[in-house]
Structures are given as structure tokens and as C-alpha cells.
Protein backbone atom coordinates (compact mmCIF):
# COMPACT_ATOMS: atom_id res chain seq x y z
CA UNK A 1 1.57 72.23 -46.95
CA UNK A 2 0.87 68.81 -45.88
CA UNK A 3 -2.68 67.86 -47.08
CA UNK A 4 -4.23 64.80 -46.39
CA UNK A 5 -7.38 62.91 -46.99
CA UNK A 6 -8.36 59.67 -44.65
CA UNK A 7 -11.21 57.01 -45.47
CA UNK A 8 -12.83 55.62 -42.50
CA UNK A 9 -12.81 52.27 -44.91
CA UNK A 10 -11.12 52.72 -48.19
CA UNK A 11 -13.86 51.94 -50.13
CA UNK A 12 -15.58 54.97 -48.89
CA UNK A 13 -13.85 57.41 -52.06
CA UNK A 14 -16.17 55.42 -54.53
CA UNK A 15 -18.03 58.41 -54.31
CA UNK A 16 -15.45 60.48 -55.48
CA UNK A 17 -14.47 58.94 -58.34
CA UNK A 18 -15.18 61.45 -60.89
CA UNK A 19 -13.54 63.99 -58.80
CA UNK A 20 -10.01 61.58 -58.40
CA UNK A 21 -10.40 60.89 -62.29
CA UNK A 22 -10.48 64.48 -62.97
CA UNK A 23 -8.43 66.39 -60.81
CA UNK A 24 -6.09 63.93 -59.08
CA UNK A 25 -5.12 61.82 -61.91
CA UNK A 26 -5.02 63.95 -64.85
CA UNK A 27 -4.08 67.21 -63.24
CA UNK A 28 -1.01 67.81 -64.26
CA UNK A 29 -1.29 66.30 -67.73
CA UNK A 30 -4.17 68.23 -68.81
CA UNK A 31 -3.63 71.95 -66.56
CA UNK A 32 0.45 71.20 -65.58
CA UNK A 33 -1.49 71.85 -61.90
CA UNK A 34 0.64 69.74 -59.41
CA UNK A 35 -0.99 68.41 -56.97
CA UNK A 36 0.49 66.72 -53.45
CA UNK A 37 -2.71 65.25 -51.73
CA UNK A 38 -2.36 62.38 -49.72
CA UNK A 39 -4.65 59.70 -49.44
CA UNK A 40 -5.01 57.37 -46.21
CA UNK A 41 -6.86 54.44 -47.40
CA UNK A 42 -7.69 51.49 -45.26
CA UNK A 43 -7.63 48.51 -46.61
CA UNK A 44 -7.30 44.35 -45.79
CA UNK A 45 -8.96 41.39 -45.93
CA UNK A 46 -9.75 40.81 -42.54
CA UNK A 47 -13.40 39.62 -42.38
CA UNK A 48 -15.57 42.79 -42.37
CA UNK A 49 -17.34 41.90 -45.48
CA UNK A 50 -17.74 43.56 -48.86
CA UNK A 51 -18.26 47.38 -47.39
CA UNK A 52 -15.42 47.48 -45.37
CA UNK A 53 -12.46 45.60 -47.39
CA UNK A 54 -10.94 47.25 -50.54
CA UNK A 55 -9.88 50.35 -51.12
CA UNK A 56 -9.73 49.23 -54.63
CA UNK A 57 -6.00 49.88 -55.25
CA UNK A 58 -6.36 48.46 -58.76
CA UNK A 59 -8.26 51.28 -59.95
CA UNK A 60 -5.35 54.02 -59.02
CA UNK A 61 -3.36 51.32 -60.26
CA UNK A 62 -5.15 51.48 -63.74
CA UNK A 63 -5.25 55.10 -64.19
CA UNK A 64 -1.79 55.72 -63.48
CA UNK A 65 0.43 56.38 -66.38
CA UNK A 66 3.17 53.85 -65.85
CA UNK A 67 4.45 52.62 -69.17
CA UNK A 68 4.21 48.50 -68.94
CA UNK A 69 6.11 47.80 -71.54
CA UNK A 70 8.74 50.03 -71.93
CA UNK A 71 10.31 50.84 -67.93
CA UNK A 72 13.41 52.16 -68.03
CA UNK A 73 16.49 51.41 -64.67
CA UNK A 74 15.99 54.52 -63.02
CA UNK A 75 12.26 54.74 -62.43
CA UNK A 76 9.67 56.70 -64.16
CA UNK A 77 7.77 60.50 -64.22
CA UNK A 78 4.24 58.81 -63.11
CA UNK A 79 1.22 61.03 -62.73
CA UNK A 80 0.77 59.70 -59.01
CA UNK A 81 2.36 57.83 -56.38
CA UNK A 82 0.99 54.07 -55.09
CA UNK A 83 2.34 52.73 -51.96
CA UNK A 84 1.28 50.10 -49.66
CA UNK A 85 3.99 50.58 -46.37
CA UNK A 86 4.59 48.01 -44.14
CA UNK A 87 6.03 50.16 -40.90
CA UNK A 88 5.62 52.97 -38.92
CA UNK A 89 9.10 54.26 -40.48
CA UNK A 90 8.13 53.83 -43.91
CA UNK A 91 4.64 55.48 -43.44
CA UNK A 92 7.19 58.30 -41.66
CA UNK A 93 9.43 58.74 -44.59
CA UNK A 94 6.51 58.88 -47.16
CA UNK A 95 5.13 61.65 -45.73
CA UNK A 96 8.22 63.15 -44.62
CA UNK A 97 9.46 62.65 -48.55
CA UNK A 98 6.21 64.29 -49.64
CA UNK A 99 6.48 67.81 -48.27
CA UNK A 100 10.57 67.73 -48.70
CA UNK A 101 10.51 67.29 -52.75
CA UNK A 102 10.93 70.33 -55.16
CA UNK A 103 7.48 68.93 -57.00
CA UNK A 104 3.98 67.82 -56.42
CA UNK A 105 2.27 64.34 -57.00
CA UNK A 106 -0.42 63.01 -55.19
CA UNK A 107 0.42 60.06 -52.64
CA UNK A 108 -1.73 57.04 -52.64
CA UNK A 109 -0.99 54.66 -49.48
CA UNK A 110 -2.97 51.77 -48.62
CA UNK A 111 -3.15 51.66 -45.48
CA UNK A 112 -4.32 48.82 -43.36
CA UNK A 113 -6.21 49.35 -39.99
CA UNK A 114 -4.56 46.50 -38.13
CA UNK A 115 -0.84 48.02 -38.90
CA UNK A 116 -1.55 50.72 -36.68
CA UNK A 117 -1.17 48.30 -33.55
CA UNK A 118 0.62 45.17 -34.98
CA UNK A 119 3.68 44.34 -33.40
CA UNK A 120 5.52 43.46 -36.55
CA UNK A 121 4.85 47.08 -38.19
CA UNK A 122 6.80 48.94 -35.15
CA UNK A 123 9.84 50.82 -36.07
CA UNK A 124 13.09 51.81 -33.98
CA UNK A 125 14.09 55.42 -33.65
CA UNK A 126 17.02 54.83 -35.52
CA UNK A 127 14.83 53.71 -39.02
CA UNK A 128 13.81 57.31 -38.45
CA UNK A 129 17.21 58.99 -37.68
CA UNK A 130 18.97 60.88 -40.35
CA UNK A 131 20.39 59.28 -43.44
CA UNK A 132 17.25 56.83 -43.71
CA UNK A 133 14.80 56.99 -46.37
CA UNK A 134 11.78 55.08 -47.52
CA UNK A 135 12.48 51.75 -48.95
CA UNK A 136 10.50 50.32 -52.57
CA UNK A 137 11.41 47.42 -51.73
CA UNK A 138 12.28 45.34 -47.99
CA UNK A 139 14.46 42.63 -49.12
CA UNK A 140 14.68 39.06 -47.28
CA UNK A 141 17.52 37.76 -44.98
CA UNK A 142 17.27 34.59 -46.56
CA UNK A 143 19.84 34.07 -49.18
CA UNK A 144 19.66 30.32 -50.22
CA UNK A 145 16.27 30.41 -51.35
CA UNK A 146 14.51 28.19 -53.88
CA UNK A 147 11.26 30.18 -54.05
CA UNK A 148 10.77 34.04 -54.00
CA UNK A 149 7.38 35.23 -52.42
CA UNK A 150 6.83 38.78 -53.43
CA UNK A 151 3.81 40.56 -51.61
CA UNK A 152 3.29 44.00 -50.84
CA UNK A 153 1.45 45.14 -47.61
CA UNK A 154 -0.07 43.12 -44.68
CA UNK A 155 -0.09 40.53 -46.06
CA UNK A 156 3.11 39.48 -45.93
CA UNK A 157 3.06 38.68 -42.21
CA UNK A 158 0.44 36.40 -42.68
CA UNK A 159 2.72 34.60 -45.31
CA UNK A 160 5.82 34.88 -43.03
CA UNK A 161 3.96 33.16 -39.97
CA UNK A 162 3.51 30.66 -42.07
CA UNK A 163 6.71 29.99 -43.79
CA UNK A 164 7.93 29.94 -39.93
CA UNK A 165 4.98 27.43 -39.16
CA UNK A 166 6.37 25.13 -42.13
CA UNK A 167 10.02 24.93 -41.31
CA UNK A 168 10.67 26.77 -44.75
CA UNK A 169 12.87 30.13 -43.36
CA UNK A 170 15.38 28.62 -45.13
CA UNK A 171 13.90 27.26 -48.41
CA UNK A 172 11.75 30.77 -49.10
CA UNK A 173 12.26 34.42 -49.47
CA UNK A 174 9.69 36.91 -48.94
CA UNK A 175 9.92 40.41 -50.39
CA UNK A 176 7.88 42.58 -49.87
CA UNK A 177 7.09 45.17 -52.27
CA UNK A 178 6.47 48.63 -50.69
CA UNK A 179 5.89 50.87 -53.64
CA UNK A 180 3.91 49.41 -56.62
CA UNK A 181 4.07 52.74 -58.77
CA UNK A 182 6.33 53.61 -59.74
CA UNK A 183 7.52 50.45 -60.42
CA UNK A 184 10.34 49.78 -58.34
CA UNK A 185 12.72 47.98 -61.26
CA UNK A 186 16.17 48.97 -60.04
CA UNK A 187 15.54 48.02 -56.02
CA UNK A 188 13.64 44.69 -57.72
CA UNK A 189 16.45 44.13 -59.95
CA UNK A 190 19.66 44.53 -56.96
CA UNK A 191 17.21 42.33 -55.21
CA UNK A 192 16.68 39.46 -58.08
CA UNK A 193 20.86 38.84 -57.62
CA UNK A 194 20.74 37.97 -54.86
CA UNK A 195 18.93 34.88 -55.12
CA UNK A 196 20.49 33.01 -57.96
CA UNK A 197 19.06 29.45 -56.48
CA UNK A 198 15.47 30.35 -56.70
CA UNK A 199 13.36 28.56 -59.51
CA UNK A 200 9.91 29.22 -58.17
CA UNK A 201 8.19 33.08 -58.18
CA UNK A 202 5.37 33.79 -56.88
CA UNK A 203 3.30 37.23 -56.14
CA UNK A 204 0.76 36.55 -53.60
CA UNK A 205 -1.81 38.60 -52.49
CA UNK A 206 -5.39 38.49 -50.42
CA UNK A 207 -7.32 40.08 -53.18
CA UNK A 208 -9.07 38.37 -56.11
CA UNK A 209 -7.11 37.89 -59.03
CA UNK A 210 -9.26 40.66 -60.69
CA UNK A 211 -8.42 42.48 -58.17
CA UNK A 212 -5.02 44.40 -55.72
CA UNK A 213 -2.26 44.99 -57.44
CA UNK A 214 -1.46 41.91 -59.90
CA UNK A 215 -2.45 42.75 -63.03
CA UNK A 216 -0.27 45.65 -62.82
CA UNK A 217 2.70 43.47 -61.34
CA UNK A 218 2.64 40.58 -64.01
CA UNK A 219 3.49 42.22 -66.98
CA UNK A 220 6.08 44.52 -65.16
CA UNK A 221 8.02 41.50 -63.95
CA UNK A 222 7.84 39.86 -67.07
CA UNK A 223 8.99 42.98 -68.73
CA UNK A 224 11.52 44.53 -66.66
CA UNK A 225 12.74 41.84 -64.93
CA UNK A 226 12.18 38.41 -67.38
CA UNK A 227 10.50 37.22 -64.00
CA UNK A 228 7.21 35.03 -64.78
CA UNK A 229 5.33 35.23 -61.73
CA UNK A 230 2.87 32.63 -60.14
CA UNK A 231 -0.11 34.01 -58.97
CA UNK A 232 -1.66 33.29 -55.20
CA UNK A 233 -4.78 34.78 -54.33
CA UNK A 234 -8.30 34.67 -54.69
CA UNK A 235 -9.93 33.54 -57.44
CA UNK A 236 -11.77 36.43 -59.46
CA UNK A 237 -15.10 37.81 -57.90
CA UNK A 238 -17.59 40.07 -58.79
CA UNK A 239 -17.73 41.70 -55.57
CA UNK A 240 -14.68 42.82 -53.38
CA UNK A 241 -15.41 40.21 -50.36
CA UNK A 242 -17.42 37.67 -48.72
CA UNK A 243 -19.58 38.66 -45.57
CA UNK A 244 -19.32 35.06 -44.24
CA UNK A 245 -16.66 34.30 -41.71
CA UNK A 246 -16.29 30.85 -42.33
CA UNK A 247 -15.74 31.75 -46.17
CA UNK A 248 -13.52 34.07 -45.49
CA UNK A 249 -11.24 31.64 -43.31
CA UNK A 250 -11.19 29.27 -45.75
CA UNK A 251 -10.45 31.14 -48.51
CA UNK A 252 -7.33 33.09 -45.84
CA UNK A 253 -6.38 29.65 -45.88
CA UNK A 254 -6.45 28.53 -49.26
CA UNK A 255 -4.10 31.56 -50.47
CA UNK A 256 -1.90 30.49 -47.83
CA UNK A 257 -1.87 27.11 -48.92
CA UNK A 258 -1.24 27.82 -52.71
CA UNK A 259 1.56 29.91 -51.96
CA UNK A 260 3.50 27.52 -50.54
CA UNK A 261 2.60 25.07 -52.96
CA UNK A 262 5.58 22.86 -54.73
């Protein structure tokens, strides 16, 4: 059975916590009860204030049980699944990969509103066709690069309209990181070779810095990988954020701008 749990806004489980804590998270550590609940969680940085713009993907983040400093090739036995899908064919696989495997583990997807109608997220029949799967990690078609972007979600077309804007297709990579956890080291790894001109890495992202899913990235890529990343992003807050448009413009712009930075 396919079960699956949708927040209007994916802030809205903050109520829940205790109960995700509890019986999501620790399930199968503390009863050996599997569990395969999915959870839709809407999330992006899209001007809708505070309320209505994290789903707060660093907490699952934090209380998964991914080892940081020890990861080894072929992925790891993780308490719970954290995805953040990019196309209708990914979303597709996920769930199709969730009700097809001999075990259980609860499916966290971030899952931003303005996917479901973007023009960029649209998939062909044949992504779905037999013999595809879900993709970690979407690689670039760029090959001489001298700067890897990594993001993971929306984001990344608001990065790649830009790298078209600045004549950079050439110059920059961006990869975009589908599933954060389990850490995707072997797809990250095939994918490191293939840029052996690139100096500059950077993770960007349109969360805080205390915030989305780079303090769980850093010290993975350092780790795994011997990647030191750069960070782009917001600077910390102490809310999720701001309700004021012309803030949040400027600070859209401002990520953009230190991502591309030299």
C-alpha cells in the first residue's frame, strides 16, 4: 500500500513533530517496525513569507542516521529517505520505487508548488518507459567547466537562467542533486570525473545558511568526495523568510549574484 501524507505548505507538519520524531524516524531502530509513508512537502522561496516557505528539510536532514564521516561507495542503510525531485519522471519513479522494494522506509520529498506547472520540470513518456529509474544525481552537458554549481531542487532553474543570461553555458556546470539522503557518493563521484578543469565548487541554495540542506552537504563533500564546497545562499536567520517582497527580491538576487561570483 501506497500511503501518503501532503502539506498544504510544508511547514504545516510542525505540529507533528513529536509524532515524526517518534514513529517515523526511530521506528525501525527502536520496534524493527518499517514504515513506507510518504511525505509531500511544499516547499520554495518564492515570496509568500515566513508561513508559507520551508518545509524545514534540515530537520529530517538532522535526524536521519547518515554517518558523516564514515560513507562508504555503495550508499548507506539510512532510517529514511530525503529527496528533493526536479521532474515529473523523477517524482514518478520515487513513488513507483517505493511500493516496488522488498522493504519499508519512509519517503521524504520536497516538493515545490511551482514544479507542478513549470515548463522545465515536464518529462517525456520515454523517462517513464521501462528500463528508467530515478536518478540521485542529473549531471550537466557541459564538460569544459571551470566551476561546478551543485543545487538540489528548484532552484536550480533559477541558477541555470542565469548562467544562460551571463554567457557562462560553457564556463559552468550545474548539477543538480536529487537525493540528499542517502548521500548519493558513487553517482557524485562518476560525476566529479568528469570535470577535471573545474577549480571552483560551489553548493547553492535559497535557504539561509542555517538552514536547507548545507550543513548536511559540507561535510559529506569534504568527506567522501575531498570536495570543499563554497557556500551561496542566504545569510543565517532566525526565522525561515522575509514577508517583504522587495527583501525577498533582493536577497533572490544576491544568491544569484554570489554564485556566480569569480
Amino acid at each position: 500500500m501506497l500511503c501518503i501524507w501532503e502539506a498544504q505548505f510544508g511547514d504545516f507538519f510542525n505540529g507533528a513533530q513529536i509524532i515524526i520524531d517518534t514513529f517515523i524516524a526511530s521506528a525501525e531502530s527502536k520496534w524493527l517496525t518499517q514504515s513506507g509513508l510518504v511525505m509531500l512537502l511544499p516547499h520554495g522561496f518564492d515570496g509568500a513569507g515566513p508561513e508559507h516557505s520551508s518545509c524545514r528539510m534540515e530537520r529530517f536532514l538532522q535526524i536521519c542516521d547518515s554517518r558523516e564521516d564514515q560513507i562508504p561507495v555503495d550508499g548507506e542503510n539510512v532510517n529514511m529517505r530525503v529527496v528533493n525531485p526536479t521532474t515529473a519522471a523523477q517524482y514518478f519513479h520515487l513513488l513507483r520505487r517505493q511500493t516496488i522494494t522488498p522493504y519499508r522506509k519512509p519517503l521524504i520529498v520536497v516538493a515545490p508548488k511551482i514544479l507542478l506547472r513549470h515548463p522545465q520540470a515536464a518529462s517525456t513518456l520515454a523517462e517513464l518507459a521501462p528500463g528508467t529509474s530515478f536518478q540521485p544525481v542529473i549531471d550537466d552537458k557541459s564538460k569544459t567547466a571551470e566551476k561546478v554549481i551543485f543545487v538540489s531542487g528548484k532552484h536550480w532553474i533559477a541558477v541555470n537562467k542565469a548562467r544562460e543570461e551571463r554567457g557562462l553555458v560553457d564556463k559552468v556546470a550545474i548539477v543538480r542533486v536529487e537525493q540528499l539522503c542517502p548521500f548519493p557518493v558513487s553517482e557524485l563521484s562518476a560525476v566529479m570525473k568528469k570535470y577535471p578543469n573545474a577549480k571552483k565548487f560551489v553548493w547553492s541554495q535559497e535557504e539561509p545558511r542555517n538552514a536547507g540542506a548545507w550543513s548536511f552537504m559540507r561535510p559529506r563533500f569534504e568527506n567522501a568526495l575531498g570536495v570543499r564546497l563554497q557556500f551561496a545562499g542566504r545569510p543565517e536567520l532566525a526565522w525561515t523568510a522575509t514577508a517583504i517582497g522587495e527583501h525577498h527580491q533582493a536577497e533572490n538576487q544576491k544568491v544569484i549574484d554570489d554564485t556566480f561570483r569569480d
